[in-house]
Protein backbone atom coordinates (compact mmCIF):
# COMPACT_ATOMS: atom_id res chain seq x y z
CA UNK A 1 31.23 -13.68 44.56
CA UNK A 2 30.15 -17.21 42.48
CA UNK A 3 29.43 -16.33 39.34
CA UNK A 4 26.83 -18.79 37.93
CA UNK A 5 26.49 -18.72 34.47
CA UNK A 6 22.76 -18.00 32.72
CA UNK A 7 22.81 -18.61 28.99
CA UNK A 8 19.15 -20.11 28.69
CA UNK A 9 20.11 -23.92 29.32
CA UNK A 10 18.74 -25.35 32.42
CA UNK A 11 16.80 -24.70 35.91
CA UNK A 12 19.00 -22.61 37.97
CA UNK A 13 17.63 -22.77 41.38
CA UNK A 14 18.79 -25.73 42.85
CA UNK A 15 22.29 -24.71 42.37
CA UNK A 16 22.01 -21.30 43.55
CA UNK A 17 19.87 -22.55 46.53
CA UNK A 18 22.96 -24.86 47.78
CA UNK A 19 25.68 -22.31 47.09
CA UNK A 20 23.50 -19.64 49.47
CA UNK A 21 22.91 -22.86 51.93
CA UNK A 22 26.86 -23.03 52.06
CA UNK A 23 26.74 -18.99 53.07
CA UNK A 24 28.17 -18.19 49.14
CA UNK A 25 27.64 -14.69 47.54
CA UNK A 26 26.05 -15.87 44.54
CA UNK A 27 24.98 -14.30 41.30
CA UNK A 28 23.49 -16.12 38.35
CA UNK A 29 24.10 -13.33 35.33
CA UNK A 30 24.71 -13.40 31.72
CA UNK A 31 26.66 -10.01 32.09
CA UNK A 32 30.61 -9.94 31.44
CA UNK A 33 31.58 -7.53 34.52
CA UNK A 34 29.79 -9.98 36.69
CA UNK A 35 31.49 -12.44 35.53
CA UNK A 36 35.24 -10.45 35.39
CA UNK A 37 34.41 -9.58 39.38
CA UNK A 38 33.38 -12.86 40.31
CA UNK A 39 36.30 -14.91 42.17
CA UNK A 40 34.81 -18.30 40.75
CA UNK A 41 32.27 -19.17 38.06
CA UNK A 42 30.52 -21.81 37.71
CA UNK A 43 29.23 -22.94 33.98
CA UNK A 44 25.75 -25.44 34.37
CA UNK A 45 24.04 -26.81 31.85
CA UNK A 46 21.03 -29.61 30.95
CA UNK A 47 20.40 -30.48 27.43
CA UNK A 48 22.20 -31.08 24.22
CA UNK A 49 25.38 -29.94 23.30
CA UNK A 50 24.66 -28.69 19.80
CA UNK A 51 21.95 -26.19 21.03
CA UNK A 52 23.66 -25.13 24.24
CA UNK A 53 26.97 -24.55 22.19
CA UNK A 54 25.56 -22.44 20.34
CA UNK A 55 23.74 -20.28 23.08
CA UNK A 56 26.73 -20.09 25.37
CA UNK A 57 28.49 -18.53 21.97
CA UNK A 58 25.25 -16.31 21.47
CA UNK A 59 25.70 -14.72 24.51
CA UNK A 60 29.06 -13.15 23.78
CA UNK A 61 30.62 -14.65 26.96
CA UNK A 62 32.84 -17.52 25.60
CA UNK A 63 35.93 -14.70 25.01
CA UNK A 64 35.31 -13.35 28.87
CA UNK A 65 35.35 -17.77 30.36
CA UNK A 66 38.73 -17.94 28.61
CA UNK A 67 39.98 -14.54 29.40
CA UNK A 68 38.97 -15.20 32.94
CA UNK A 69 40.38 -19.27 33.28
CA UNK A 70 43.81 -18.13 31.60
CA UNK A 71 43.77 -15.95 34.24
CA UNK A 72 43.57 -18.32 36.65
CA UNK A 73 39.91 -18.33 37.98
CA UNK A 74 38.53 -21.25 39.26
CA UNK A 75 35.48 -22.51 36.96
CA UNK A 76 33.40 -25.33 37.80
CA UNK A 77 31.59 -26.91 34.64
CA UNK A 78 28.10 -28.76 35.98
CA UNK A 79 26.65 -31.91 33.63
CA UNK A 80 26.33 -30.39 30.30
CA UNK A 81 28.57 -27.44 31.34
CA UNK A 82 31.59 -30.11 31.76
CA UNK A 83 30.79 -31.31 28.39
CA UNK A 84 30.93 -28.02 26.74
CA UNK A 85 34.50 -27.47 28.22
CA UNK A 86 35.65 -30.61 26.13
CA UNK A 87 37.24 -29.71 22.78
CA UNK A 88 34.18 -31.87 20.95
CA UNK A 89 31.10 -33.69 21.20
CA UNK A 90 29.87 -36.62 19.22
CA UNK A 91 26.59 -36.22 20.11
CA UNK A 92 24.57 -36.18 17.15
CA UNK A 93 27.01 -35.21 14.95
CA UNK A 94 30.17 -33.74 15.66
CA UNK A 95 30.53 -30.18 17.70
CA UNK A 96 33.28 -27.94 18.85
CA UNK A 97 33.58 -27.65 22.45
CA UNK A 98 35.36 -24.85 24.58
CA UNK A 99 38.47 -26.87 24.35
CA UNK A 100 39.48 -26.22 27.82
CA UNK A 101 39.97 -29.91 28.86
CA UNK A 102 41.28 -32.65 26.40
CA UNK A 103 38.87 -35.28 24.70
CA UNK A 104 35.44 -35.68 23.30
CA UNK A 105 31.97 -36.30 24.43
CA UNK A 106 30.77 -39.87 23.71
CA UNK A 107 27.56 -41.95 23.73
CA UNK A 108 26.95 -44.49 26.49
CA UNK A 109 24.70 -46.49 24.75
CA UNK A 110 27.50 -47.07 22.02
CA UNK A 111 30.01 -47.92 24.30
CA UNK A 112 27.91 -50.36 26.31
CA UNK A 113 26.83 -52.16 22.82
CA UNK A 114 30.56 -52.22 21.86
CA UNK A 115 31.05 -54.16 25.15
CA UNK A 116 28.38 -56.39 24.40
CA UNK A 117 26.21 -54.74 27.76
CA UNK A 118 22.56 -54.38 27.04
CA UNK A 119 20.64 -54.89 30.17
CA UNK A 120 21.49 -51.16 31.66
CA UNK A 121 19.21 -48.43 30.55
CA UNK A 122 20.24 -44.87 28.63
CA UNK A 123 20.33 -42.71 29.55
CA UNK A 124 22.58 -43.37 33.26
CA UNK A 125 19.97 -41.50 35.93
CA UNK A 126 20.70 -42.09 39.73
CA UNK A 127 23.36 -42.79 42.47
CA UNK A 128 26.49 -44.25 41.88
CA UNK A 129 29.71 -44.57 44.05
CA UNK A 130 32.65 -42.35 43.19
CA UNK A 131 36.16 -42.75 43.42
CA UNK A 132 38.98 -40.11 43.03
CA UNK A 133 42.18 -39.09 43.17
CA UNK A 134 43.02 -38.63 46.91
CA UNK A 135 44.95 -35.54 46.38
CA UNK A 136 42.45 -33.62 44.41
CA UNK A 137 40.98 -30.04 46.68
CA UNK A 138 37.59 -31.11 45.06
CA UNK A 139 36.66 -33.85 47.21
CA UNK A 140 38.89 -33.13 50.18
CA UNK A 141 35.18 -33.04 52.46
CA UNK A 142 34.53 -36.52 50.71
CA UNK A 143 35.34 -40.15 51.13
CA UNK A 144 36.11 -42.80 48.32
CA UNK A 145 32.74 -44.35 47.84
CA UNK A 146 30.66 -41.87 48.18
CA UNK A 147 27.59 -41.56 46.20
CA UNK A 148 26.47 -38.90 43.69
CA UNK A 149 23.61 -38.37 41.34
CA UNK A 150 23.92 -38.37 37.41
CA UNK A 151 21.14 -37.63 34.65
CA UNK A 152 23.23 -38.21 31.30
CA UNK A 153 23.35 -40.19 28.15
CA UNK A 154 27.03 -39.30 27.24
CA UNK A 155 30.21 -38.84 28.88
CA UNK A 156 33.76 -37.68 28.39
CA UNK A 157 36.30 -39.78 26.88
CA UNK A 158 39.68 -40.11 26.11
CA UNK A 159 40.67 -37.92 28.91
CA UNK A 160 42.56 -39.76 31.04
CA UNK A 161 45.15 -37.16 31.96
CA UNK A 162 42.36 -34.95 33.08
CA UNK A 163 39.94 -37.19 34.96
CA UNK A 164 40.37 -36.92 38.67
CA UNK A 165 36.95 -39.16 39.42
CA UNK A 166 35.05 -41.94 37.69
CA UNK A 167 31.92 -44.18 38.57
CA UNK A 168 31.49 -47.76 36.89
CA UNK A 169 28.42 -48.04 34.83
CA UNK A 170 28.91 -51.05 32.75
CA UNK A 171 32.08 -48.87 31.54
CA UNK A 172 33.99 -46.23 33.53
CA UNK A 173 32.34 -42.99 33.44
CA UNK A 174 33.72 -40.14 33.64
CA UNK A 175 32.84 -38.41 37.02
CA UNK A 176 35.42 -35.63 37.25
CA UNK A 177 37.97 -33.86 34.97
CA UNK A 178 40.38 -31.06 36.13
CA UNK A 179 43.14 -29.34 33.92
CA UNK A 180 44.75 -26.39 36.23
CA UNK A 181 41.86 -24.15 38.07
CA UNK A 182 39.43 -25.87 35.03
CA UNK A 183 37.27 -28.10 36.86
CA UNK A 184 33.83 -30.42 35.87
CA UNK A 185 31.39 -32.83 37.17
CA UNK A 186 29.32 -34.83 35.21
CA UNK A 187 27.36 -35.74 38.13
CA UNK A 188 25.30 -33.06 40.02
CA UNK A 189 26.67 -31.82 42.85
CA UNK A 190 23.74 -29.50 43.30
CA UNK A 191 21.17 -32.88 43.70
CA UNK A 192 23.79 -35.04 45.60
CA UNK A 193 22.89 -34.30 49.16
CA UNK A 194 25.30 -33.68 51.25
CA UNK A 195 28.52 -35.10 49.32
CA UNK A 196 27.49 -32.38 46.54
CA UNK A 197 27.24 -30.33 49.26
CA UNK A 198 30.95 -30.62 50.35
CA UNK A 199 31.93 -30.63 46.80
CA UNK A 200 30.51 -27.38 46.40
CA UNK A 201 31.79 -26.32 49.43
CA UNK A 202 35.50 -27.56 48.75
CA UNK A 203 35.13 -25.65 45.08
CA UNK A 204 34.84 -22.37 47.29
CA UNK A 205 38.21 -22.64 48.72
CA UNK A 206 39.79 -23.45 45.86
């Protein structure tokens, strides 16, 4: 059983609709023994960090996602939810992230100023190639190139020894980060056709 994650940040449907399309059991619960049955979870997320932070933490569930990942579960972190498994975000002040991958959460906007781009628009919404590390599980159903769909206005940084995928957007964005059976896209898989589709897909064999 998936175990999607429902902590009042974000429209679930469209990911639960292409996990049942792939055949998936899927649940989308905010209760701990669905979550310590599950055999993957999968942590979404639209927003800002600040707010969903803090409800992801009001839910009581932030003690079960690291019980359950040092355990060795496979968790898939979607947008937002891959920013809130960063140890911080600098998104409107500085916030405490799950910690689970190395790095922070930074504004594109900055970055593009501090490279002297201004012609590309904040926040990054639409298709843009990926490429990847060859070897990674994730995108074994994929080829380098492939297109995927993004809605953000920050991204992770400084996480070089965790990013298995990247797009170019002015800068390199971060596309993908992995540490162990800790995985995240910043892009949506779930609104990617059907590359998300075999990302999702590749995520339940894991």
């Amino acid at each position: 059983m998936i175990a999607i994650i429902d902590y009042g940040v974000g429209n679930l449907f469209s990911l639960a609709a292409s996990l049942k399309y792939l055949e998936a059991d899927t649940k989308v619960t905010n209760n701990i023994e669905d979550i310590k049955k599950a055999d993957r979870i999968i942590l979404p997320g639209v927003g800002a960090f600040e707010d969903a932070i803090a409800k992801l933490r009001a839910t009581g569930l932030v003690d079960t996602i690291m019980e359950q990942t040092a355990n060795g579960k496979p968790l898939l972190g979607i947008c937002l939810g891959m920013q809130l498994l960063f140890e911080e975000s600098h998104e409107y002040g500085v916030h405490e992230g799950l910690g689970l991958v190395k790095g922070t959460i930074a504004s594109i906007d900055d970055d593009l100023k501090t490279e002297g781009i201004t012609d590309l628009k904040v926040p990054h919404i639409g298709w843009n190639s990926l490429s990847f590390a060859e070897d990674e599980p994730l995108f074994k159903y994929i080829k380098q190139g492939d297109c995927v769909y993004y809605v953000h206005s920050f991204y992770g940084k400084d996480c070089s020894e965790s990013t298995i995928a990247s797009s170019e957007y002015g800068i390199r964005i971060t596309g993908a980060v992995r540490n162990g059976n800790v995985y995240g896209t910043q892009f949506h898989p779930e609104k990617s056709g059907q590359v998300g589709l075999n990302i999702l897909r590749a995520f339940l064999e894991v």
